[in-house]
PDB file of N, CA and C in Angstrom:
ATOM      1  N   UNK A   1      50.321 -60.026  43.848  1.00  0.00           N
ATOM      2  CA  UNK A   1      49.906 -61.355  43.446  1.00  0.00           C
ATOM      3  C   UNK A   1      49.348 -62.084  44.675  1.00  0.00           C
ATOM      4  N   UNK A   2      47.952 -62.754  44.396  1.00  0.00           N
ATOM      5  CA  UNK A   2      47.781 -63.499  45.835  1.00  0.00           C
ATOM      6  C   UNK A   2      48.891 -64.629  46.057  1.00  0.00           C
ATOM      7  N   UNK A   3      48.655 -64.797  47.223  1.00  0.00           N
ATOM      8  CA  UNK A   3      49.613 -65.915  47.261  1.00  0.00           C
ATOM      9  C   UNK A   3      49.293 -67.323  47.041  1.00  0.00           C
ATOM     10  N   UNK A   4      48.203 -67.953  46.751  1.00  0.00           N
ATOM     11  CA  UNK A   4      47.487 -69.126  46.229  1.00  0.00           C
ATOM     12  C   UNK A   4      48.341 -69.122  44.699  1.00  0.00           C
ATOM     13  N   UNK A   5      48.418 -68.434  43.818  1.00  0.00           N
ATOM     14  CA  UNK A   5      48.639 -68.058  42.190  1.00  0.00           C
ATOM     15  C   UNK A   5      49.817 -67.858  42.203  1.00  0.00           C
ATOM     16  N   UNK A   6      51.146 -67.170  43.572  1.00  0.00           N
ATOM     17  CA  UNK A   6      52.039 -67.667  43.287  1.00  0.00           C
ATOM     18  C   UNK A   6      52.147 -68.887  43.142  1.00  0.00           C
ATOM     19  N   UNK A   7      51.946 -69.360  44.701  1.00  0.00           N
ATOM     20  CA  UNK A   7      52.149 -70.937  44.670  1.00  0.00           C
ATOM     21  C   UNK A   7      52.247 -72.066  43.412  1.00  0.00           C
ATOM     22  N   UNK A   8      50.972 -71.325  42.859  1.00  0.00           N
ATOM     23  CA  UNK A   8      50.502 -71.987  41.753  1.00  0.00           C
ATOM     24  C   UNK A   8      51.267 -72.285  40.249  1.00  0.00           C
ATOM     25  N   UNK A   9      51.921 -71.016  40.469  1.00  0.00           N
ATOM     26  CA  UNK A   9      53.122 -70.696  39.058  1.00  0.00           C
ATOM     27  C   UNK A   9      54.181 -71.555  39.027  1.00  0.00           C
ATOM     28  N   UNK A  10      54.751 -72.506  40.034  1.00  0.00           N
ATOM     29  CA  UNK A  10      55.645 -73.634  39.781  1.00  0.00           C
ATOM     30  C   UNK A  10      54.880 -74.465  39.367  1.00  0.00           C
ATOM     31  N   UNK A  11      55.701 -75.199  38.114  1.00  0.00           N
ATOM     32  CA  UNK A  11      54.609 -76.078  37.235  1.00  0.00           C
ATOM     33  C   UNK A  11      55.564 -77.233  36.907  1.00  0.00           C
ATOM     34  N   UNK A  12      55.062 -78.256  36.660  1.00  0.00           N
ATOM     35  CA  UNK A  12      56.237 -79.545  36.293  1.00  0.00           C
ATOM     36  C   UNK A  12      55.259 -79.411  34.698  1.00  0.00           C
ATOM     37  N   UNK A  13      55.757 -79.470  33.767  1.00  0.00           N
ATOM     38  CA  UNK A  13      54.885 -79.706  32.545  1.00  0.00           C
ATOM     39  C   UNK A  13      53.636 -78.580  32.692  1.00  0.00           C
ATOM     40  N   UNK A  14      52.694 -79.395  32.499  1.00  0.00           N
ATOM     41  CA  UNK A  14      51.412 -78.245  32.696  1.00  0.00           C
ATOM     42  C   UNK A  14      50.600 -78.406  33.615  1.00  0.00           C
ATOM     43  N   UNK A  15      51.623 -78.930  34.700  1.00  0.00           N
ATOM     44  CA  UNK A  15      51.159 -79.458  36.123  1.00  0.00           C
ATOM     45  C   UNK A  15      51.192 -78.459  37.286  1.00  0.00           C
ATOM     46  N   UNK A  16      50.312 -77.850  37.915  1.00  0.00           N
ATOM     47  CA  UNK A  16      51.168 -77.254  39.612  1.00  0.00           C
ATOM     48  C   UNK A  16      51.521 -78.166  40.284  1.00  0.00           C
ATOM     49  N   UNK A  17      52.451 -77.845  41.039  1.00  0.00           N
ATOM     50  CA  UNK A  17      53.287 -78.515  41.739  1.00  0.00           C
ATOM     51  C   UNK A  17      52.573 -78.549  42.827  1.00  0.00           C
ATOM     52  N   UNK A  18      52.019 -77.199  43.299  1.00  0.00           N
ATOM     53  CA  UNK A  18      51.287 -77.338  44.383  1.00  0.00           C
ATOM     54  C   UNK A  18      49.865 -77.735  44.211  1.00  0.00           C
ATOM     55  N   UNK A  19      49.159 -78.505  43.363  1.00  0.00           N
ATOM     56  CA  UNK A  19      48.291 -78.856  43.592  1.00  0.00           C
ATOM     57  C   UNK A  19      48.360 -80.319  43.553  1.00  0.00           C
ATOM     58  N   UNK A  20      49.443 -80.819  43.027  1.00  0.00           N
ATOM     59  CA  UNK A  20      50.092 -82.170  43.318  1.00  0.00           C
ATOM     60  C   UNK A  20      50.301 -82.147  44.317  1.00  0.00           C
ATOM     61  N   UNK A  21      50.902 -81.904  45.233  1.00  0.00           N
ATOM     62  CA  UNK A  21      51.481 -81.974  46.875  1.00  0.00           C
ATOM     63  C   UNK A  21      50.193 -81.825  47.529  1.00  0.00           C
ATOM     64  N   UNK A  22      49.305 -80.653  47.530  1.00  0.00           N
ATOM     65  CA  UNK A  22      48.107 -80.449  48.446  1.00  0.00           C
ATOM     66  C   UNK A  22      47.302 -81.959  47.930  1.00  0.00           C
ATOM     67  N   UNK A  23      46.834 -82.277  47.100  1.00  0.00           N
ATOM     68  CA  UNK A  23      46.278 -83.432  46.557  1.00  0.00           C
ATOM     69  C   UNK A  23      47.366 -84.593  47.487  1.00  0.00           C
ATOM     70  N   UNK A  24      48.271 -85.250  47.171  1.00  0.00           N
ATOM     71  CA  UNK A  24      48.925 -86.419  47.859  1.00  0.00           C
ATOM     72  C   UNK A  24      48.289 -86.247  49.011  1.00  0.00           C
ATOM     73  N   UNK A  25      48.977 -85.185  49.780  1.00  0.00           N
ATOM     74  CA  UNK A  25      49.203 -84.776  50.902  1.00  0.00           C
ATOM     75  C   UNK A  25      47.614 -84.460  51.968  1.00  0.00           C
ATOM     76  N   UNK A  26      46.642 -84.381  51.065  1.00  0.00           N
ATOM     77  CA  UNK A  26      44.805 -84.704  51.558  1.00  0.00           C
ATOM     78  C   UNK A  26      44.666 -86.047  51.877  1.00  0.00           C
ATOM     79  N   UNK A  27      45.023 -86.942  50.508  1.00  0.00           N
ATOM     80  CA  UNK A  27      44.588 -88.092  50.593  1.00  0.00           C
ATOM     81  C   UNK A  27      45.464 -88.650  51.939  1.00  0.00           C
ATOM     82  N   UNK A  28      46.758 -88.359  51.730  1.00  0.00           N
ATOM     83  CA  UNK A  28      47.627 -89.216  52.957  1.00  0.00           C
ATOM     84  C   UNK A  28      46.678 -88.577  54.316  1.00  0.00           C
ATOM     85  N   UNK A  29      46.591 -87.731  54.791  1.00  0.00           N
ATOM     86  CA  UNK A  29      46.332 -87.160  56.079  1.00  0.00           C
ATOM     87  C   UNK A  29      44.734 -87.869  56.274  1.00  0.00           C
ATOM     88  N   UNK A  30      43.903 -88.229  54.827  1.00  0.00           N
ATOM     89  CA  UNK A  30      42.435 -88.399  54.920  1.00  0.00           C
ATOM     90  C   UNK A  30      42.715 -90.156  55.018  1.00  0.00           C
ATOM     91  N   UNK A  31      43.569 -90.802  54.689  1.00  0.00           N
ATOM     92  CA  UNK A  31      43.722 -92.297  54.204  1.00  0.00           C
ATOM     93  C   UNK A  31      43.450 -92.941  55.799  1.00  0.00           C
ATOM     94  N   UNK A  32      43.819 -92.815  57.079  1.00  0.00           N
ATOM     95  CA  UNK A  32      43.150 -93.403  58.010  1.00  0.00           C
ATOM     96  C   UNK A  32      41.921 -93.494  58.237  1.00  0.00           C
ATOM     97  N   UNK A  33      40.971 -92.620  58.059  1.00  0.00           N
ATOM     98  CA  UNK A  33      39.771 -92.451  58.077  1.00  0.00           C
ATOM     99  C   UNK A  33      38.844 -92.758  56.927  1.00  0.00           C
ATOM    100  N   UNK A  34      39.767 -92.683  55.733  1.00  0.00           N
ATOM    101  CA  UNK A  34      38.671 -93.420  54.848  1.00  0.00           C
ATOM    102  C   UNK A  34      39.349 -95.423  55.025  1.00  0.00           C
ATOM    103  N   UNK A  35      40.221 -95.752  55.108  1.00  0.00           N
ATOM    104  CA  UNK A  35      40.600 -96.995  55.388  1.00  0.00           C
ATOM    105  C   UNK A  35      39.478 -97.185  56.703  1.00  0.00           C
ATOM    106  N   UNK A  36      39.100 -96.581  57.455  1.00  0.00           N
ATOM    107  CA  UNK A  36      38.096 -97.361  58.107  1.00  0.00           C
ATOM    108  C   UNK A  36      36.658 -97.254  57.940  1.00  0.00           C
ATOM    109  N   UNK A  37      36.730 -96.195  56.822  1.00  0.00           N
ATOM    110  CA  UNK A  37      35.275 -96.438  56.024  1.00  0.00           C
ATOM    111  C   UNK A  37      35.078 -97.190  55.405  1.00  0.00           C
ATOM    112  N   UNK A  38      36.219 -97.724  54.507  1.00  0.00           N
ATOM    113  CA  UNK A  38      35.968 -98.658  53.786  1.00  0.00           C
ATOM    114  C   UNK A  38      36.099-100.177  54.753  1.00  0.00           C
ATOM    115  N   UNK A  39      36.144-100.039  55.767  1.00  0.00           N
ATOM    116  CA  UNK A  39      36.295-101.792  56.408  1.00  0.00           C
ATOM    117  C   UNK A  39      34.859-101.351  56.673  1.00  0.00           C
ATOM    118  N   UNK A  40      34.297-100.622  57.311  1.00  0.00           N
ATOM    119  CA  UNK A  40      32.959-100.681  57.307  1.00  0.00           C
ATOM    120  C   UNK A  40      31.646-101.358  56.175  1.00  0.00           C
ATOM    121  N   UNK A  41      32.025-100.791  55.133  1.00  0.00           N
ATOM    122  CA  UNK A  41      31.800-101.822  53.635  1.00  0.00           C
ATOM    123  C   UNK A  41      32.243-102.829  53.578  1.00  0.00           C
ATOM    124  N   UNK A  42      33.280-103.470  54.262  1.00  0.00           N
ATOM    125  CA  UNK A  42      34.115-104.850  53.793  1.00  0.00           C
ATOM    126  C   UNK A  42      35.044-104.999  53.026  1.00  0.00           C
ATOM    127  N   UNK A  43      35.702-103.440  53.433  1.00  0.00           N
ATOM    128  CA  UNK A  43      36.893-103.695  51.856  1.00  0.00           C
ATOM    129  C   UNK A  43      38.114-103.073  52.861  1.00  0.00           C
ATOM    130  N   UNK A  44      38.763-104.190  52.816  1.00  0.00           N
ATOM    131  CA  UNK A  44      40.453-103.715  53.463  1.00  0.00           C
ATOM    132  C   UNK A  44      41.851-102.822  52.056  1.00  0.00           C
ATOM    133  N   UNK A  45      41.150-101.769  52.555  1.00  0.00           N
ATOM    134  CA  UNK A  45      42.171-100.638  51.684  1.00  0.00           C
ATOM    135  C   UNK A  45      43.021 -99.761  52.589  1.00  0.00           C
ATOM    136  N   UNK A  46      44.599-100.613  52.104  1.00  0.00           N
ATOM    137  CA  UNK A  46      45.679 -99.678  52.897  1.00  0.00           C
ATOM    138  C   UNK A  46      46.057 -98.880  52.898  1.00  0.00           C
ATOM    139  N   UNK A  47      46.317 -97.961  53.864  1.00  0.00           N
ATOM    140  CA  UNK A  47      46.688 -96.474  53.898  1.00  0.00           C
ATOM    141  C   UNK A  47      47.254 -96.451  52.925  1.00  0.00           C
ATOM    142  N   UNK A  48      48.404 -96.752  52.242  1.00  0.00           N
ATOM    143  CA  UNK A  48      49.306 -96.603  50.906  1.00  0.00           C
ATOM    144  C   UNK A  48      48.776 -96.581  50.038  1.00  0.00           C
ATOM    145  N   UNK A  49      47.514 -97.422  49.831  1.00  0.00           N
ATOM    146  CA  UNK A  49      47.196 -97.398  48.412  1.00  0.00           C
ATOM    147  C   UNK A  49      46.164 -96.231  48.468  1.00  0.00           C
ATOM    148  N   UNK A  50      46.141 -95.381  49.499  1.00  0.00           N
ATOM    149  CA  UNK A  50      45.057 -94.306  49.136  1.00  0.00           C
ATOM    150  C   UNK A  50      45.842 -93.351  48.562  1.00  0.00           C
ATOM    151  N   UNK A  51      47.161 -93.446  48.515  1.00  0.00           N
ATOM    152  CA  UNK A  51      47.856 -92.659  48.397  1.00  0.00           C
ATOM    153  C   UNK A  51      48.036 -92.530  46.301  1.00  0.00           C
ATOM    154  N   UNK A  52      48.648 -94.142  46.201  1.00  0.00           N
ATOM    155  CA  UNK A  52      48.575 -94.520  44.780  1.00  0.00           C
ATOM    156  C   UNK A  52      47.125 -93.686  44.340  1.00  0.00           C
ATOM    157  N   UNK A  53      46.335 -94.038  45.074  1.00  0.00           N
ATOM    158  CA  UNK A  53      44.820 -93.693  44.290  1.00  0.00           C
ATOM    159  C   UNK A  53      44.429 -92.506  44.061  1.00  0.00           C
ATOM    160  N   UNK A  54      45.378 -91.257  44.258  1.00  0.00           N
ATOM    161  CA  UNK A  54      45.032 -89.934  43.916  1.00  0.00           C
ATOM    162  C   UNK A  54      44.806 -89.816  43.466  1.00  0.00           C
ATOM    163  N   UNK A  55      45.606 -89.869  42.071  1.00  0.00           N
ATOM    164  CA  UNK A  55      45.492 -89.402  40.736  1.00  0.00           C
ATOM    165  C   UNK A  55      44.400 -89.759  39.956  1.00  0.00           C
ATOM    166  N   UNK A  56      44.257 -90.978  40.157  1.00  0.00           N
ATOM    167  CA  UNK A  56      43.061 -91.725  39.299  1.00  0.00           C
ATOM    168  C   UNK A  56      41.742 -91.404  40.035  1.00  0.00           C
ATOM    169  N   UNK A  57      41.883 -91.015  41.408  1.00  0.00           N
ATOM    170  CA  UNK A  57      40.372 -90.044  41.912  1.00  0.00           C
ATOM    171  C   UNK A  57      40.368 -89.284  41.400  1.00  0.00           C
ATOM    172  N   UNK A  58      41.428 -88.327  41.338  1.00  0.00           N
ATOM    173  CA  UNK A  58      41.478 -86.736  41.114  1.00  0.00           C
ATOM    174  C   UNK A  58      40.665 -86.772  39.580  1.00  0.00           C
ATOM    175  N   UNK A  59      41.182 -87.604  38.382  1.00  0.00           N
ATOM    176  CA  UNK A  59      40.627 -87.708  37.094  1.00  0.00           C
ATOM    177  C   UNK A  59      39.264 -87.628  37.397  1.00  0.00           C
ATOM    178  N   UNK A  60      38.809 -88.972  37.938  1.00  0.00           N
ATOM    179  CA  UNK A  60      37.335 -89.364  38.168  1.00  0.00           C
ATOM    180  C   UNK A  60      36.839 -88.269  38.582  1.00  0.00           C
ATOM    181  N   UNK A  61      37.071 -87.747  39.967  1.00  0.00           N
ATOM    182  CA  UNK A  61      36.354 -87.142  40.558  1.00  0.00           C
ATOM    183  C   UNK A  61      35.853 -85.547  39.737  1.00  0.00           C
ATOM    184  N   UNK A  62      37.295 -84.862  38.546  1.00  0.00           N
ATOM    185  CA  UNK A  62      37.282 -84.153  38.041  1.00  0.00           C
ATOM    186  C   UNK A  62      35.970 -84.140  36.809  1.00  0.00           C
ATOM    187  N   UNK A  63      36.095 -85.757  36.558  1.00  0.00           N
ATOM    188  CA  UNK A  63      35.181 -85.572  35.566  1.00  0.00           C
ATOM    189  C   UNK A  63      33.908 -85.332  35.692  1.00  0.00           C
ATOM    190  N   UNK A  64      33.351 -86.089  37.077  1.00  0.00           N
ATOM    191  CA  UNK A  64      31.981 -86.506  37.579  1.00  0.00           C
ATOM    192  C   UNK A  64      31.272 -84.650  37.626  1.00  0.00           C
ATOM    193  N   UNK A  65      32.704 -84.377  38.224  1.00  0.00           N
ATOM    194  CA  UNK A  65      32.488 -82.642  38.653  1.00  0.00           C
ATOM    195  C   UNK A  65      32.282 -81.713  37.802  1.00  0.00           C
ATOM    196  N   UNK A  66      32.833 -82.397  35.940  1.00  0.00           N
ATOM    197  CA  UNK A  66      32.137 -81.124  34.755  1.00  0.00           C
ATOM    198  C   UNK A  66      33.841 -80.213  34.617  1.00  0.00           C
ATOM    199  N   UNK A  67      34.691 -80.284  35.504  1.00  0.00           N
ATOM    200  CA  UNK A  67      35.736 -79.497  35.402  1.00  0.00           C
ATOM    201  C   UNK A  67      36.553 -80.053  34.682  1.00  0.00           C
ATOM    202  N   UNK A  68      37.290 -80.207  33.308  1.00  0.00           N
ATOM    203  CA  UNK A  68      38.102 -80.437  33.085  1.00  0.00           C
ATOM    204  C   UNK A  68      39.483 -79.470  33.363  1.00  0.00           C
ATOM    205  N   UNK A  69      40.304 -80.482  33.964  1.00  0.00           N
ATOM    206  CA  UNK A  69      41.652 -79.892  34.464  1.00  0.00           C
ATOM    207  C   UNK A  69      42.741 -79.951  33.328  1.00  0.00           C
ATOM    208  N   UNK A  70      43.959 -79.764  33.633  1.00  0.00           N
ATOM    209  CA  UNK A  70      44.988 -79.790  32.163  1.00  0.00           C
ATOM    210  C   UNK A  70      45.042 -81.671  32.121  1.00  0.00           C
ATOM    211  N   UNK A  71      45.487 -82.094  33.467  1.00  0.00           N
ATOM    212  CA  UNK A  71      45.707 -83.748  33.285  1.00  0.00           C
ATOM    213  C   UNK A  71      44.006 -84.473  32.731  1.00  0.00           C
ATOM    214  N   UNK A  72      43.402 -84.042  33.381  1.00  0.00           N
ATOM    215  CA  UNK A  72      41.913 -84.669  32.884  1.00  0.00           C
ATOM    216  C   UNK A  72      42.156 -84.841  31.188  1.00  0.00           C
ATOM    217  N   UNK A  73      42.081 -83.652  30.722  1.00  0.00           N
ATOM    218  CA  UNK A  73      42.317 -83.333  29.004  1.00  0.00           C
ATOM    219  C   UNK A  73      43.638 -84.239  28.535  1.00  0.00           C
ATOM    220  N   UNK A  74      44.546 -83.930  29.467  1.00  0.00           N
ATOM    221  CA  UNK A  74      45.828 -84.743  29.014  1.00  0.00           C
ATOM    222  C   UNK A  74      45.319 -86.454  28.726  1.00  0.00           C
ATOM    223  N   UNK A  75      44.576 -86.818  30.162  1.00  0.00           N
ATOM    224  CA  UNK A  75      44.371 -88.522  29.995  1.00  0.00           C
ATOM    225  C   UNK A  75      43.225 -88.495  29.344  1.00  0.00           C
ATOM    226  N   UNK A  76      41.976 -88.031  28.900  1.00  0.00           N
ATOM    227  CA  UNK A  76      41.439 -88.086  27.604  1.00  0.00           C
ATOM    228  C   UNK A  76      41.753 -88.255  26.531  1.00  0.00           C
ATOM    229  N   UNK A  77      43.111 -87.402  26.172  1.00  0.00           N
ATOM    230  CA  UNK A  77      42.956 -87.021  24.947  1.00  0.00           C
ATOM    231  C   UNK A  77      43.856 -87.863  24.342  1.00  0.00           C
ATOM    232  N   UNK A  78      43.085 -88.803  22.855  1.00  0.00           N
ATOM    233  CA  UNK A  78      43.020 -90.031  22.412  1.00  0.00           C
ATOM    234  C   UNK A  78      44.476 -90.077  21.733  1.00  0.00           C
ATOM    235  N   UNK A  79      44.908 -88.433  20.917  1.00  0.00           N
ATOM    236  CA  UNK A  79      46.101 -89.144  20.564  1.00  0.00           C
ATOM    237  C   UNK A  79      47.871 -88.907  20.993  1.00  0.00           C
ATOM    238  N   UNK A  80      47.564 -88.625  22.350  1.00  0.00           N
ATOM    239  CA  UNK A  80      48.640 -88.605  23.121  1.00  0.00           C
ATOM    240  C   UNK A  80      49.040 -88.394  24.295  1.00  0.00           C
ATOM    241  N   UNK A  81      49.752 -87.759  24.861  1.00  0.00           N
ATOM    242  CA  UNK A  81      49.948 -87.355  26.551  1.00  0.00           C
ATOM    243  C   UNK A  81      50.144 -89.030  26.966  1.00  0.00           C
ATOM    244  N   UNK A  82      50.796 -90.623  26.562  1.00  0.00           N
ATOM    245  CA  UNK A  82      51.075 -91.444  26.743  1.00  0.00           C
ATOM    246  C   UNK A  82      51.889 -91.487  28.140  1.00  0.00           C
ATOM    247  N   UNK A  83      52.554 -90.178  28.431  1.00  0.00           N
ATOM    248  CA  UNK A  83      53.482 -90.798  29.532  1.00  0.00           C
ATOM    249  C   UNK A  83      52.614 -90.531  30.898  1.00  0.00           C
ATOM    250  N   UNK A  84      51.435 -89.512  30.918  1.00  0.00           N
ATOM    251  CA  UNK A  84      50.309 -89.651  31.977  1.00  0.00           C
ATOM    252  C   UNK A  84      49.347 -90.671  31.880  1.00  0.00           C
ATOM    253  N   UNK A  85      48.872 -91.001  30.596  1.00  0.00           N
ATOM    254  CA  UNK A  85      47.955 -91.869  30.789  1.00  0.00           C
ATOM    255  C   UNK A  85      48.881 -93.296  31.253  1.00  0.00           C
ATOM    256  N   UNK A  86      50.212 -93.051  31.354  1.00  0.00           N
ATOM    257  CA  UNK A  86      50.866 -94.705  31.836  1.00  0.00           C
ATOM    258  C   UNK A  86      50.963 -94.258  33.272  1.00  0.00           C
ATOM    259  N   UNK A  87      51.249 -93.523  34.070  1.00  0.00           N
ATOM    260  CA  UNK A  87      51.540 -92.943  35.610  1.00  0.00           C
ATOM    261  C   UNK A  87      50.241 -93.360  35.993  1.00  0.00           C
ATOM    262  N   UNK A  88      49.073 -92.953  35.155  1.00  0.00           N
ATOM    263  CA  UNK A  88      48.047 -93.054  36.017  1.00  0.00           C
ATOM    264  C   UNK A  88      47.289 -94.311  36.078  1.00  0.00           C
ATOM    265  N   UNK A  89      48.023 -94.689  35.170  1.00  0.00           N
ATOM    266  CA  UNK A  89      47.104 -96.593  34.836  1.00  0.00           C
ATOM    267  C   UNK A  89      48.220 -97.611  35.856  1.00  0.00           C
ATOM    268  N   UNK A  90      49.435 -97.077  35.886  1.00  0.00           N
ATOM    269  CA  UNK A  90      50.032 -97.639  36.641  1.00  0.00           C
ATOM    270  C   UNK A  90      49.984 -97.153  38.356  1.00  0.00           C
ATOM    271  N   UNK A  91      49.335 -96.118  38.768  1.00  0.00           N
ATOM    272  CA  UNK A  91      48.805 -95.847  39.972  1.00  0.00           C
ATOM    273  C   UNK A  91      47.378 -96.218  40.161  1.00  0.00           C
ATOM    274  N   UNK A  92      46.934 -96.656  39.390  1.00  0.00           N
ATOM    275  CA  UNK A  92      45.317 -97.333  39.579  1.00  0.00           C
ATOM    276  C   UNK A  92      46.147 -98.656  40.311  1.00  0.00           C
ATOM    277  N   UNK A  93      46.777 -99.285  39.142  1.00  0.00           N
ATOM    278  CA  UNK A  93      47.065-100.755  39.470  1.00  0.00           C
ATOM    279  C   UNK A  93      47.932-100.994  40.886  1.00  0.00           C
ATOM    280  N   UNK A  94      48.337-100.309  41.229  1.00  0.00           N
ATOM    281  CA  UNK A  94      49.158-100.155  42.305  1.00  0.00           C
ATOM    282  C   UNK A  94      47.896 -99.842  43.544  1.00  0.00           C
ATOM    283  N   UNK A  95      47.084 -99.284  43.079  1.00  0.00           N
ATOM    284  CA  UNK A  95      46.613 -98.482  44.373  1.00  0.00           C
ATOM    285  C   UNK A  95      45.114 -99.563  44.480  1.00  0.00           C
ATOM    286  N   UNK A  96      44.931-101.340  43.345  1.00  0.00           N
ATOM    287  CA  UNK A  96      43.837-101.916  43.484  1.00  0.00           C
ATOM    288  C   UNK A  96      44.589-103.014  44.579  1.00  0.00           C
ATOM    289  N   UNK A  97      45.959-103.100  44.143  1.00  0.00           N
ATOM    290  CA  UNK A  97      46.445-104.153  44.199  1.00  0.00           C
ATOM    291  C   UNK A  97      46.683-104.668  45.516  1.00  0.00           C
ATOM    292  N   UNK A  98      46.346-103.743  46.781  1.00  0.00           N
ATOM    293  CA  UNK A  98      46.479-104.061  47.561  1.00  0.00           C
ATOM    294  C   UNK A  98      45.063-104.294  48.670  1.00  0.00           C
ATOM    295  N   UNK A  99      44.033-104.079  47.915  1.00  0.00           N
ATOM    296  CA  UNK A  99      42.859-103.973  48.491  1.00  0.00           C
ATOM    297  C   UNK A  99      42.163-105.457  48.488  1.00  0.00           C
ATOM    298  N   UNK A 100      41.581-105.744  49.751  1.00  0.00           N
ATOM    299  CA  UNK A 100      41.149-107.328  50.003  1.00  0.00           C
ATOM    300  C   UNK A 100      39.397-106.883  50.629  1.00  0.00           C
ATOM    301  N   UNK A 101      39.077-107.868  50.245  1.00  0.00           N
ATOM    302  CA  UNK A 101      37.536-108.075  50.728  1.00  0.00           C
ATOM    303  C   UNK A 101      37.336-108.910  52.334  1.00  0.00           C
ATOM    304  N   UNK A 102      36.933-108.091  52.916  1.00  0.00           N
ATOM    305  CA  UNK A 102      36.796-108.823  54.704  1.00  0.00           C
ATOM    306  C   UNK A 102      35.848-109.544  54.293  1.00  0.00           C
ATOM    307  N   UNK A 103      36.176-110.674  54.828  1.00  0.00           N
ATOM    308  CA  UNK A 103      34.511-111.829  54.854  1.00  0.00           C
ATOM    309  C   UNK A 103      34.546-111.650  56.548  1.00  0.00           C
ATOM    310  N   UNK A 104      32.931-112.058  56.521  1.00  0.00           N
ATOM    311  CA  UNK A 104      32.237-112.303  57.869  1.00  0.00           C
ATOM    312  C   UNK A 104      32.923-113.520  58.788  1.00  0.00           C
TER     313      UNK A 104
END
């Protein structure tokens, strides 16, 4: 078995575990450097909330990309999977809530 596909076989629901952790764990290590991309634009976004903001990239970004993933389908799909589409509406809100606009 490679070892990527073990990794992969721990699952919370119809989740990898390890692609949850590698995902957090990008954004945290990437969140200094995009926090000063974004002051460059004028937008004060704190390391923490890049963190909140995974999930709701990961969707976006999944979709923009044509890949639907199991959570993508999960938060699509109109008549259920309620307890992701609340994690992730409640990690949007968490992850806007701390973001401020620099004025000149």
């Amino acid at each position: 078995m490679i070892p990527i596909e073990y990794l992969r076989q721990f699952r919370l629901g119809d989740y990898a575990i390890f692609d949850l952790a590698i995902s957090f764990l990008g954004i945290y290590l990437l969140s200094p450097y995009l926090s000063k991309l974004f002051r460059k634009l004028r937008l004060d976004v704190p390391k923490l909330n890049w963190v909140f903001l995974t999930l709701p990239i990961a969707i976006v970004s999944h979709l923009l990309a044509g890949s639907i993933t199991p959570m993508t389908r999960d938060f699509l799909d109109v008549s259920g999977h309620y307890i992701i589409k609340i994690i992730i509406l409640v990690s949007l809100i968490l992850g806007i809530r701390g973001i401020k606009i620099i004025k000149k």
